[in-house]
C-alpha atoms as a PDB file:
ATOM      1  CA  UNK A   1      77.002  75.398 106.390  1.00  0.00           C
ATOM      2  CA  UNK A   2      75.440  79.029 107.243  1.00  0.00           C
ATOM      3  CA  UNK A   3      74.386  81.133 104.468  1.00  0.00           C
ATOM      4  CA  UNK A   4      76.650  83.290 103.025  1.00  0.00           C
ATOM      5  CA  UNK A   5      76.559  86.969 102.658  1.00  0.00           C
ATOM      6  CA  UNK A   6      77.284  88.280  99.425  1.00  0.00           C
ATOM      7  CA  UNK A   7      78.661  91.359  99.288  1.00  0.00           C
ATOM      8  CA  UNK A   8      78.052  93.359  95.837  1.00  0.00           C
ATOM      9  CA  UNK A   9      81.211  96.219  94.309  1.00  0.00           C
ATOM     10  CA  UNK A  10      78.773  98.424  92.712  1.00  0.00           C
ATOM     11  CA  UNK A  11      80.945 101.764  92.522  1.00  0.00           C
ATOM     12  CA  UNK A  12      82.837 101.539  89.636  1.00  0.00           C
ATOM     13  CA  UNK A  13      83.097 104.093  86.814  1.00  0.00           C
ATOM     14  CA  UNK A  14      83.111 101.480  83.993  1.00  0.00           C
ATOM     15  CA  UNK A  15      85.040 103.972  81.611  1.00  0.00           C
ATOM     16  CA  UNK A  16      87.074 101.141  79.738  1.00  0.00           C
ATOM     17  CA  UNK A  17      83.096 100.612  78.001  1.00  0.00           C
ATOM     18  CA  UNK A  18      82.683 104.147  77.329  1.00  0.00           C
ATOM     19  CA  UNK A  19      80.126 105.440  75.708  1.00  0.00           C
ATOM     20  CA  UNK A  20      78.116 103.052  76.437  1.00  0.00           C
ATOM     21  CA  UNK A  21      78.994 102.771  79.983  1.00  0.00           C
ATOM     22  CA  UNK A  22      79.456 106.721  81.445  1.00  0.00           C
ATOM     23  CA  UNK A  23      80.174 108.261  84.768  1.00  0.00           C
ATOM     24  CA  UNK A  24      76.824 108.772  85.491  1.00  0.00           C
ATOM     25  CA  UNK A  25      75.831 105.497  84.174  1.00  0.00           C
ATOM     26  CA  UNK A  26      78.441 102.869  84.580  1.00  0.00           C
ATOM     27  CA  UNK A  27      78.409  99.227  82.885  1.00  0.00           C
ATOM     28  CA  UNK A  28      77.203  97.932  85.493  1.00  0.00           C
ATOM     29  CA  UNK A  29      74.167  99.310  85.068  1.00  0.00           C
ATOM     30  CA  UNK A  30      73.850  98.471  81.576  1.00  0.00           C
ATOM     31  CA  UNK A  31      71.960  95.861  80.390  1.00  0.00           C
ATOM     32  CA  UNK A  32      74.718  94.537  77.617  1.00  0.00           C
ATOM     33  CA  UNK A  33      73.334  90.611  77.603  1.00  0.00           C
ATOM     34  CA  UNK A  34      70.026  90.441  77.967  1.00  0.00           C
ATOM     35  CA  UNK A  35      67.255  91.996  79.047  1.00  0.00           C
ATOM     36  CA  UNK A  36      68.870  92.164  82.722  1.00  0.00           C
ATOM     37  CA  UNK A  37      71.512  94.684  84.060  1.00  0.00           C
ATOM     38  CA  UNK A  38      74.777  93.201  84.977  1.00  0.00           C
ATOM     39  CA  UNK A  39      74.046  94.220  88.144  1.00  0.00           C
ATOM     40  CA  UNK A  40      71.156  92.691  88.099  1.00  0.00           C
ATOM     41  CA  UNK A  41      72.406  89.172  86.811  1.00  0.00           C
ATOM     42  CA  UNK A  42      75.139  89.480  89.768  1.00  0.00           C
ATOM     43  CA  UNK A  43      72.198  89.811  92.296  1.00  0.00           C
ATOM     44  CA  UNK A  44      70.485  86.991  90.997  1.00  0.00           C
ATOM     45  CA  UNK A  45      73.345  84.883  90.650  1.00  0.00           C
ATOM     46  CA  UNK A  46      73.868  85.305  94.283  1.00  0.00           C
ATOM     47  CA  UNK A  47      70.250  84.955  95.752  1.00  0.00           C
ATOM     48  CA  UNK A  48      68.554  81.733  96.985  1.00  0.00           C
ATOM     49  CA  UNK A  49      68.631  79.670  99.814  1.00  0.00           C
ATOM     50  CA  UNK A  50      72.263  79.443  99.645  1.00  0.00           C
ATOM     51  CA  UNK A  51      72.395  83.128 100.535  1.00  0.00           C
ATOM     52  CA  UNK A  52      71.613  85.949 102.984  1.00  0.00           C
ATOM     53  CA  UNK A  53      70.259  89.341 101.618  1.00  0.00           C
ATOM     54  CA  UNK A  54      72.728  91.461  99.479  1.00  0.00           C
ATOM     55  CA  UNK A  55      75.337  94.268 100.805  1.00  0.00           C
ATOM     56  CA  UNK A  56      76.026  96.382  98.338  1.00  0.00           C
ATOM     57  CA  UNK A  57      78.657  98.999  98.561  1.00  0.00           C
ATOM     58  CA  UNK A  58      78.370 101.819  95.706  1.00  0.00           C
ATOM     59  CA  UNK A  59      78.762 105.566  95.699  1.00  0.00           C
ATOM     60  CA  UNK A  60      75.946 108.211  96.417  1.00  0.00           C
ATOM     61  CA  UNK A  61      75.374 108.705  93.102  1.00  0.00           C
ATOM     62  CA  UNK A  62      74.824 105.076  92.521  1.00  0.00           C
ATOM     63  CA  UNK A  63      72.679 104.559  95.342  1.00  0.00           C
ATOM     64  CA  UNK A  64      69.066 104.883  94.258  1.00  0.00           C
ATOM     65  CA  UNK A  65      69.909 103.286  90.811  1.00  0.00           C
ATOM     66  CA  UNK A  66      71.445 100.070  92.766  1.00  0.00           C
ATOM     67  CA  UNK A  67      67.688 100.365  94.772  1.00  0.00           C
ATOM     68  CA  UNK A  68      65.488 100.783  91.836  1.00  0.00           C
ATOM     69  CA  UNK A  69      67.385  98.074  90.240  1.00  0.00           C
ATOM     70  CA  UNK A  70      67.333  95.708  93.356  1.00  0.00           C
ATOM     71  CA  UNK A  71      63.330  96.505  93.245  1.00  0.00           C
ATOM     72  CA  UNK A  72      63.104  95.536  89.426  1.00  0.00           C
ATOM     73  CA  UNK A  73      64.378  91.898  90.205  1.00  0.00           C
ATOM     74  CA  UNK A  74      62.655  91.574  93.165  1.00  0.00           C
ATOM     75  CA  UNK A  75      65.865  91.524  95.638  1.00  0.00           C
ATOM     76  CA  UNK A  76      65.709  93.293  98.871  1.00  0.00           C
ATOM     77  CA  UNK A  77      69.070  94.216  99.885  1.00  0.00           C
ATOM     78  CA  UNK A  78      70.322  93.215 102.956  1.00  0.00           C
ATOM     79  CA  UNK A  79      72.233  96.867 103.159  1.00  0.00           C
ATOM     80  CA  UNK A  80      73.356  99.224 100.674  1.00  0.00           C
ATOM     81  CA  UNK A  81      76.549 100.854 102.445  1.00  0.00           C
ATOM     82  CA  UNK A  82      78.011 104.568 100.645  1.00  0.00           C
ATOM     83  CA  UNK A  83      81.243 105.128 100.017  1.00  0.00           C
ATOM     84  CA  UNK A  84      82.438 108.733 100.397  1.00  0.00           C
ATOM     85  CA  UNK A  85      83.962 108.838  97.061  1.00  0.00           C
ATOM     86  CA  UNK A  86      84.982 105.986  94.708  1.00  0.00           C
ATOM     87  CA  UNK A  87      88.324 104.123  95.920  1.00  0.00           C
ATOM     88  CA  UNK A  88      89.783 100.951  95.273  1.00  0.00           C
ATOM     89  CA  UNK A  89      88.363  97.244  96.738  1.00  0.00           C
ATOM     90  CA  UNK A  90      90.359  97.083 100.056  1.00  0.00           C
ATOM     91  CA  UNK A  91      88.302  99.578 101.556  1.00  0.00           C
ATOM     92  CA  UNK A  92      85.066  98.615  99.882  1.00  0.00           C
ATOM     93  CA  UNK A  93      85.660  95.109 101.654  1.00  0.00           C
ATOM     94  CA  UNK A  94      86.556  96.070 104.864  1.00  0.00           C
ATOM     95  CA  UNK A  95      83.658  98.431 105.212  1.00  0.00           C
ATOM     96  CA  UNK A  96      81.132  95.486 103.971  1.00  0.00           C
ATOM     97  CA  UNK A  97      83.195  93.138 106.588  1.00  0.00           C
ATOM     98  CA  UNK A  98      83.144  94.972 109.778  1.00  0.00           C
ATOM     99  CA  UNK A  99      79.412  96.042 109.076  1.00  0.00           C
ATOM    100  CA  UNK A 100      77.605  92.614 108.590  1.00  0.00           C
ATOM    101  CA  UNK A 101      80.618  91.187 111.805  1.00  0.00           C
ATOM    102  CA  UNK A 102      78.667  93.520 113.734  1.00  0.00           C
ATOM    103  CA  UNK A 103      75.398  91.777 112.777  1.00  0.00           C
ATOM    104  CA  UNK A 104      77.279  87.963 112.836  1.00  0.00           C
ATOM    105  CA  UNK A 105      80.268  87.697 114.168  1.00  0.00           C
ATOM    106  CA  UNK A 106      80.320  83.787 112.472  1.00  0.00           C
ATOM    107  CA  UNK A 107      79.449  85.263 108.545  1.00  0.00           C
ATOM    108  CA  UNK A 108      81.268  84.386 105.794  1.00  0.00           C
ATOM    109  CA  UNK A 109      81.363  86.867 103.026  1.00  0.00           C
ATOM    110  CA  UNK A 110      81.489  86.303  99.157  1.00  0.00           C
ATOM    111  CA  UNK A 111      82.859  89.541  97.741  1.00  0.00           C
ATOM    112  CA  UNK A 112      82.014  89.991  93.826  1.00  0.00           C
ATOM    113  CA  UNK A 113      82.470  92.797  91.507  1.00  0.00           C
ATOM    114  CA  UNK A 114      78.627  93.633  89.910  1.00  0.00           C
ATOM    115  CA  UNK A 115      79.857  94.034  85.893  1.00  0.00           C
ATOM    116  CA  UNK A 116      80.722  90.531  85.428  1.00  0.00           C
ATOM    117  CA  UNK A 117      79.060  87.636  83.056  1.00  0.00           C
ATOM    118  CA  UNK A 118      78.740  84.293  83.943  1.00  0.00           C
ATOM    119  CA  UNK A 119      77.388  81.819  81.739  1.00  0.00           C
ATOM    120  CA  UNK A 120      77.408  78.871  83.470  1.00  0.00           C
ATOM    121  CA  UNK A 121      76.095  79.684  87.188  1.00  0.00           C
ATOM    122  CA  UNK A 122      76.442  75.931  87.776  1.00  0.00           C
ATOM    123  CA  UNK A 123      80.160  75.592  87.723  1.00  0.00           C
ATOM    124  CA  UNK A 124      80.564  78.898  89.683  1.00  0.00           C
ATOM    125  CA  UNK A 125      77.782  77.308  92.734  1.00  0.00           C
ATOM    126  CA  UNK A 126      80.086  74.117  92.655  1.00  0.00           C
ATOM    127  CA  UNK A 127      83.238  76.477  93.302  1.00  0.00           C
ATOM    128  CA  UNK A 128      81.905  78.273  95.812  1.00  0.00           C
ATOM    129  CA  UNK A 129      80.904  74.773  97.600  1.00  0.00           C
ATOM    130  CA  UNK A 130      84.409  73.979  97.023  1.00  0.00           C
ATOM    131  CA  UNK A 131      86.181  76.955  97.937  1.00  0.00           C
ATOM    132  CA  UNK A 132      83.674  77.573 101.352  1.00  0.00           C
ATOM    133  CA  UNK A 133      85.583  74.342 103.085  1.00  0.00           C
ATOM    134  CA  UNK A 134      89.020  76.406 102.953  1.00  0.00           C
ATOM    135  CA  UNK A 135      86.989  79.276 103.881  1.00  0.00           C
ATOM    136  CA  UNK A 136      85.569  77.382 106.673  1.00  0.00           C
ATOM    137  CA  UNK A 137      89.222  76.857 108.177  1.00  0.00           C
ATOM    138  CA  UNK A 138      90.212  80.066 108.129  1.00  0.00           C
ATOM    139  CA  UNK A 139      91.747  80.227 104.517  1.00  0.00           C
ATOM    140  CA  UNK A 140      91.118  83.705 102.641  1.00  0.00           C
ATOM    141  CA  UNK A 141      90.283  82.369  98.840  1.00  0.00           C
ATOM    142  CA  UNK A 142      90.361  83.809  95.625  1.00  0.00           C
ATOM    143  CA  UNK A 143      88.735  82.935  92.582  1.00  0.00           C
ATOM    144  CA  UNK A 144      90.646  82.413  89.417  1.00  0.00           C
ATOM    145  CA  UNK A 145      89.841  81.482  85.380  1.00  0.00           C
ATOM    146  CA  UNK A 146      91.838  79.259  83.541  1.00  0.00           C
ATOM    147  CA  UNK A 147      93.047  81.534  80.527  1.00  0.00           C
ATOM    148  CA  UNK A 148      92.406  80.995  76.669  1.00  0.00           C
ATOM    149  CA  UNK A 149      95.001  83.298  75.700  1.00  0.00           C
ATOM    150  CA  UNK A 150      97.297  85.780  76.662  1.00  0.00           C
ATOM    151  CA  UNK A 151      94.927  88.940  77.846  1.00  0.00           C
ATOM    152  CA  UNK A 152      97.122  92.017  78.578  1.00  0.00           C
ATOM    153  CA  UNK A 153      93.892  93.832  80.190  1.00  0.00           C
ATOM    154  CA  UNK A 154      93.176  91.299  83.339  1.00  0.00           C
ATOM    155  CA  UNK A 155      95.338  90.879  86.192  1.00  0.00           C
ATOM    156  CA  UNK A 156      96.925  87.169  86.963  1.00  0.00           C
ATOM    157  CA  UNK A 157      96.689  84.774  90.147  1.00  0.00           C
ATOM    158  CA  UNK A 158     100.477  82.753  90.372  1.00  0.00           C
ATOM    159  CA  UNK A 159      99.584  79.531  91.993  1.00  0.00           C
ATOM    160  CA  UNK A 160     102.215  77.611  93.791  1.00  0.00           C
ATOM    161  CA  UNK A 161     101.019  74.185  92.132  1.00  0.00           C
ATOM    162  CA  UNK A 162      98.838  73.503  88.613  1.00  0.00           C
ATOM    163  CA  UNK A 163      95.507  74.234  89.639  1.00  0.00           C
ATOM    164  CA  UNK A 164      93.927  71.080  90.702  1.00  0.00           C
ATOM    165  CA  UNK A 165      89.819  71.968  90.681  1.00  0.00           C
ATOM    166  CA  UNK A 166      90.525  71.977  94.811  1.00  0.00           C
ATOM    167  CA  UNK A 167      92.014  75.055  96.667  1.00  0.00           C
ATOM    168  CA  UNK A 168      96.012  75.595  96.270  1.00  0.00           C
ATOM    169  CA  UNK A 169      98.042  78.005  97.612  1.00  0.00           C
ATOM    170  CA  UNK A 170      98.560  81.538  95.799  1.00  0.00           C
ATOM    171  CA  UNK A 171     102.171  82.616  95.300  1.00  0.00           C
ATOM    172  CA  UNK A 172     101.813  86.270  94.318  1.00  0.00           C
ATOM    173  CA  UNK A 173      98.907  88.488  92.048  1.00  0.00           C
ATOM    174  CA  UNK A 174     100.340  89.600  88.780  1.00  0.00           C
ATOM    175  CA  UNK A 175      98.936  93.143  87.748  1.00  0.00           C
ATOM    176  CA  UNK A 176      98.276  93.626  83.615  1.00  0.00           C
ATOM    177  CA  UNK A 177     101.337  92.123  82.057  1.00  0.00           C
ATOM    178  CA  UNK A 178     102.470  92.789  78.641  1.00  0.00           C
ATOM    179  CA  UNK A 179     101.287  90.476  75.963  1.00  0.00           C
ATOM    180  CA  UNK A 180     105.411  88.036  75.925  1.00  0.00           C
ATOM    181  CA  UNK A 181     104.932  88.267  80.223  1.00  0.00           C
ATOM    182  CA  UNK A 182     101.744  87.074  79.533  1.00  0.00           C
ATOM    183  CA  UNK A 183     102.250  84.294  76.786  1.00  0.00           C
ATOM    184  CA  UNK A 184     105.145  83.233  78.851  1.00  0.00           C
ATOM    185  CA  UNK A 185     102.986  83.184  82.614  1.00  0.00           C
ATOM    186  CA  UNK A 186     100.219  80.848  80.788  1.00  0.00           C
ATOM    187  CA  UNK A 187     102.805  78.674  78.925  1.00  0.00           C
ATOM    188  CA  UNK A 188     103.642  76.914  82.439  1.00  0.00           C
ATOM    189  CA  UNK A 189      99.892  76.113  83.537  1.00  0.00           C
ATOM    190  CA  UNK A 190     100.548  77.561  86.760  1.00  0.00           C
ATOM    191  CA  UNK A 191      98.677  81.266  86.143  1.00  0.00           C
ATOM    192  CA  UNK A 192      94.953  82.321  85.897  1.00  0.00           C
ATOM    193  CA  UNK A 193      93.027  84.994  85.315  1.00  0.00           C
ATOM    194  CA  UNK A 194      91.915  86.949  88.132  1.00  0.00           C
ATOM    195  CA  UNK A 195      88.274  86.932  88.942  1.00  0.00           C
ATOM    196  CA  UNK A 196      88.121  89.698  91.637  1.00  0.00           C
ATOM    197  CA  UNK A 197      85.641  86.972  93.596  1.00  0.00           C
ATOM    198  CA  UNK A 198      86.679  86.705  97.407  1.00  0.00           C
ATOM    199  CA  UNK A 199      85.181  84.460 100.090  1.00  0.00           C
ATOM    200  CA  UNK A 200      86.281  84.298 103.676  1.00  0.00           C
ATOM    201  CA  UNK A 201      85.237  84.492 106.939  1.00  0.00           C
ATOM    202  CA  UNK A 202      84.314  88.375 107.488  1.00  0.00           C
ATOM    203  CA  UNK A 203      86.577  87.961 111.123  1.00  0.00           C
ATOM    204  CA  UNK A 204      89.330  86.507 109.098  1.00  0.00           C
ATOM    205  CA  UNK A 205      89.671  89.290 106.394  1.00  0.00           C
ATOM    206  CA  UNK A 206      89.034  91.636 109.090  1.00  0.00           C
ATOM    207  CA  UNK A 207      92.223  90.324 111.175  1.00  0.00           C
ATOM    208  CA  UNK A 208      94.528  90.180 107.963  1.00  0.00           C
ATOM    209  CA  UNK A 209      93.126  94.298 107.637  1.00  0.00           C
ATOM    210  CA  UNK A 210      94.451  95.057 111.179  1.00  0.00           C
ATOM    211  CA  UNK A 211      98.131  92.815 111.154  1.00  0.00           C
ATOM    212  CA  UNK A 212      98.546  94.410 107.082  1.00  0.00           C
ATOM    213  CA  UNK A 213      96.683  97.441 106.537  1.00  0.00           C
ATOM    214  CA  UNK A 214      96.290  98.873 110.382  1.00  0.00           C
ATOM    215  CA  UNK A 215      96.144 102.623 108.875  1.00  0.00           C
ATOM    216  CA  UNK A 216      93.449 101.874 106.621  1.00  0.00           C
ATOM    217  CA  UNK A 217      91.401  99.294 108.945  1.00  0.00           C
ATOM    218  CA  UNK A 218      91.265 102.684 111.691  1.00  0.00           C
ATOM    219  CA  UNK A 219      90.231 105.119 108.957  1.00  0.00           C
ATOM    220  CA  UNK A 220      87.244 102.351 108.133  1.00  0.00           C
ATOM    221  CA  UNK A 221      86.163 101.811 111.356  1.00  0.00           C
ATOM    222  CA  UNK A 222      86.540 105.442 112.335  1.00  0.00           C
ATOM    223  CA  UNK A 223      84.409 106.419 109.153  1.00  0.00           C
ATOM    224  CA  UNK A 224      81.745 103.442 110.169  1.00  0.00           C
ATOM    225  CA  UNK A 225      81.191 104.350 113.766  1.00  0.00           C
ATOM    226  CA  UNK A 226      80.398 108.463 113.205  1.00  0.00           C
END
């Protein structure tokens, strides 16, 4: 298998954390377990031999923190790609896609958000193992956590069958349900948490962009060739 790319969401606002996470400074930034920035840990978690150089994709006024923090852990980024202002993922992905397609046309891309925590980095290498054979045949896969309780702030993967430890179809994502939707959804085993953690093929995601999203797949590739 080729080494993947992982792409890094560094352009978040992080307000839910406020004060300790602020506009200027977001939580990503923020060093809340550890001595090591979240952002940090993600870039770690994703470097090795397993793994090309980073693409991050932040804001301008993210960009030289995302460098100096790069520089701190000793992770030279592979490119760190500016969003005109802060939007959602879709176009945070597609920009990250089409611009390291250009570079390989045969990369596979492991999209992660940079304010998570994850304890045990073993169990997350042996899903990505896992989930890079779907990936490999075309399959655009998600990454999902097998609830504790009935969160209200996290959105919610349906699965089609009980989650197996392989790859299983998704039925639909569930955006933050109430707290009886959501003691109901993980009553019948067939819900988890979503991660935000994508892999696929970047010519994949980019052909599901222009068949489902062809407005927003010309703005992005208007915006990446001026």
């Amino acid at each position: 298998m080729s080494k993947i790319y992982p792409v890094l969401l560094a352009g978040g606002a992080g307000t839910r954390l406020w004060p300790l996470s602020r506009k200027s400074y977001p939580k990503q930034f923020v060093s809340l377990v550890g001595n090591k920035t979240l952002f940090q840990g993600c870039a770690q978690r994703l470097s090795g031999p397993r793994f090309n150089a980073p693409v991050v994709v932040t804001t301008s006024d993210f960009r030289f923190i995302v460098a100096q923090q790069l520089q701190e852990v000793g992770i030279k980024p592979g490119a760190i790609l500016i969003e005109p202002e802060g939007r959602n993922t879709a176009p945070a992905v597609l920009v990250a896609a089409l611009f390291i397609a250009r570079q390989d046309p045969d990369a596979m891309l492991l999209v992660a958000p940079s304010d998570h925590i994850i304890p045990d980095v073993e169990a997350f290498n042996a899903a990505i193992a896992i989930a890079s054979k779907a990936a490999e045949q075309g399959k655009l896969v998600t990454f999902g956590i097998t609830p504790t309780h009935a969160e209200t702030s996290y959105g919610y993967l349906e699965l089609a069958t009980r989650p197996t430890g392989d790859p299983v179809a998704l039925k639909s994502f569930i955006e933050k349900p109430n707290t009886i939707r959501a003691q109901e959804m993980i009553s019948t085993g067939f819900f988890l948490w979503n991660a935000g953690i994508f892999l696929f093929q970047a010519r994949d995601i980019i052909a599901a962009y222009k068949e489902h999203t062809p407005k927003l797949f010309s703005a992005v590739t208007a915006a990446l060739d001026t």
